[in-house]
Protein backbone atom coordinates (compact mmCIF):
# COMPACT_ATOMS: atom_id res chain seq x y z
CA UNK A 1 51.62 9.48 -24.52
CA UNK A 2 49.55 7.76 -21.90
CA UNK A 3 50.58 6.79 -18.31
CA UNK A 4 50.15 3.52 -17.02
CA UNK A 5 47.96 3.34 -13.96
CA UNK A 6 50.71 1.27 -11.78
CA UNK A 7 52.42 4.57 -9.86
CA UNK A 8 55.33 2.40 -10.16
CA UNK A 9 55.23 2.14 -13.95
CA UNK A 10 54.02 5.31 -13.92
CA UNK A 11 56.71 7.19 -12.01
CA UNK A 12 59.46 5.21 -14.07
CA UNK A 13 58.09 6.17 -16.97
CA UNK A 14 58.53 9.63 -15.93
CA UNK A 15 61.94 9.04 -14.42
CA UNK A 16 63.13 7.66 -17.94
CA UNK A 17 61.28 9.58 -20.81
CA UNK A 18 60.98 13.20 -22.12
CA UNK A 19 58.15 14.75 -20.02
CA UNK A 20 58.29 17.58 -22.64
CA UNK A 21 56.46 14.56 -24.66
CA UNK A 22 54.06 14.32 -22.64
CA UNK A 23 50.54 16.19 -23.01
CA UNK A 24 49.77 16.44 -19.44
CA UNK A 25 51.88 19.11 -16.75
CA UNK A 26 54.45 17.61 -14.61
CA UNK A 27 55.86 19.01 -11.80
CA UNK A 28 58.88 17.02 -10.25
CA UNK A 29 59.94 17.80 -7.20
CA UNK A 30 62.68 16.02 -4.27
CA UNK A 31 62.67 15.18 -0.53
CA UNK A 32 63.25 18.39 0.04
CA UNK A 33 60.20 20.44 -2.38
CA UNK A 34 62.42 21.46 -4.56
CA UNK A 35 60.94 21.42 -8.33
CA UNK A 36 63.69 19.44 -10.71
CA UNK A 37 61.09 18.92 -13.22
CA UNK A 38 59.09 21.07 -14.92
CA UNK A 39 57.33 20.42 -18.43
CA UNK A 40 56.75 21.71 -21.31
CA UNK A 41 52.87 21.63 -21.28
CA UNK A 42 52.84 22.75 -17.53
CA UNK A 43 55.22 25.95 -18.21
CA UNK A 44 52.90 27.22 -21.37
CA UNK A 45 49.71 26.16 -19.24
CA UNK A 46 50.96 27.86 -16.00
CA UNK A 47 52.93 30.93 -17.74
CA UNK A 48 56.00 30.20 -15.29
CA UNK A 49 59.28 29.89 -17.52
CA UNK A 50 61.45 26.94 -16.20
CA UNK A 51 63.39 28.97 -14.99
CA UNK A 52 61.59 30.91 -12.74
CA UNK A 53 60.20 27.76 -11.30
CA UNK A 54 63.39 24.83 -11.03
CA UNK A 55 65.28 24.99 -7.96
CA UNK A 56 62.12 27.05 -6.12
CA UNK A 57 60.32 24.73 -3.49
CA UNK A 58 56.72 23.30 -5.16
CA UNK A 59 54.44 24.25 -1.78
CA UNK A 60 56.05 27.71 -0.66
CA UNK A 61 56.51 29.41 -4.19
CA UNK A 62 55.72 27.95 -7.10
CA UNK A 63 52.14 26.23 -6.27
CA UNK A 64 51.27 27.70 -2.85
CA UNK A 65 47.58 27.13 -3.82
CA UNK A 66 48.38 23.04 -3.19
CA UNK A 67 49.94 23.86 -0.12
CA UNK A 68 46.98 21.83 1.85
CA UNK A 69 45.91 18.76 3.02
CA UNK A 70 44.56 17.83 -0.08
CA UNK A 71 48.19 18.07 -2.32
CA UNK A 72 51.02 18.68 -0.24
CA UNK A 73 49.51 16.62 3.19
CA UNK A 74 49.42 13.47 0.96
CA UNK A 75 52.96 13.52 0.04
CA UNK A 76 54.10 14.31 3.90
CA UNK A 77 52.32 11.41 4.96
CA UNK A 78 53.19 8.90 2.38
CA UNK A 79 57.12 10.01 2.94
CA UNK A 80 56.56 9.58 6.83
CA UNK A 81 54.87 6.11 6.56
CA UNK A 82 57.27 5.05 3.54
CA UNK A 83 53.80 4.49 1.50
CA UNK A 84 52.82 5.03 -2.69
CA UNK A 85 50.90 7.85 -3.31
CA UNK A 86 48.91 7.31 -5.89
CA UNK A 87 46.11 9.89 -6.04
CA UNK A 88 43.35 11.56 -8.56
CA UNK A 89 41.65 14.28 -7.54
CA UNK A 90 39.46 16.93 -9.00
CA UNK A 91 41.16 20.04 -8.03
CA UNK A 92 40.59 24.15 -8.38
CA UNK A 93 43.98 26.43 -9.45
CA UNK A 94 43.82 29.66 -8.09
CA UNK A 95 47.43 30.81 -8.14
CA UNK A 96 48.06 33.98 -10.82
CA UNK A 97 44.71 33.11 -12.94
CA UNK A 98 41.45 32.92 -12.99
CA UNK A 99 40.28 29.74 -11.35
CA UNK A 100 41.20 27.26 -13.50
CA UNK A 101 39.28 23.56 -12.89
CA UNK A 102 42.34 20.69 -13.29
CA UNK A 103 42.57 17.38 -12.39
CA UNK A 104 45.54 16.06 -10.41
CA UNK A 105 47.26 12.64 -10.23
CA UNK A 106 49.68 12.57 -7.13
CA UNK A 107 52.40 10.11 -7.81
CA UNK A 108 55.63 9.01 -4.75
CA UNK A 109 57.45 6.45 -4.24
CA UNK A 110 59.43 5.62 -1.10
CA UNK A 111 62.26 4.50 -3.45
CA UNK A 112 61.93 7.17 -5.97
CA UNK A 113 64.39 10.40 -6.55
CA UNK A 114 61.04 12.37 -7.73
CA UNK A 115 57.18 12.69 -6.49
CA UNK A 116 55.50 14.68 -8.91
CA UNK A 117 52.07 16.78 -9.78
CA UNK A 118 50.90 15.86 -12.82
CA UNK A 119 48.32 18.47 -14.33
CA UNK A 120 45.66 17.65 -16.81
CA UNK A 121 43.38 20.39 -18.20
């Protein structure tokens, strides 16, 4: 299943369907950091159970490696300014493998319960 390229449509989409569906990694997180969704693909991709990872705060333990101004700078400024994010970037994993080259689409909206991470390798 492909996402549209509206972050709104996009981040509804992912609000409303079975991210387990989807082929990419998601990482859903709240206002706070806190991961409240984590895929299927992203779990088997990352070797993090769900449960290790839900409830654990995206930046400080699950993904410290995106704790920069690249990922988790983005998402502090567009919650400040009340802005989208809607960001690709080409991006490096370093965090309990081997670097691992990935490319990252950076979804928020003001509005929205969730921003989220989604991983494509």
């Amino acid at each position: 299943m492909n996402l549209p390229t509206h972050a709104e449509d996009a981040v509804r989409l992912l609000e409303t369907t079975d991210v387990d569906r989807l082929d990419v990694g998601v990482i859903g997180f709240d206002q706070h950091g806190l991961v409240r969704v984590y895929n299927r693909t992203e779990s088997v991709a990352a070797g993090l159970a769900p449960e290790r990872v839900l409830g654990q705060h995206v930046f400080d333990t699950v993904a410290p490696c995106m704790n920069n101004f690249l990922v988790a700078q983005r998402f502090a400024d567009a919650a400040e300014r009340q802005e989208v994010l809607d960001a690709q970037i080409d991006y490096v994993l370093t965090l309990r493998m081997r670097p691992t080259p990935v490319r990252l689409r950076l979804l928020a909206l003001p509005q929205a319960a969730h921003r989220y991470i989604l991983v494509s390798r």
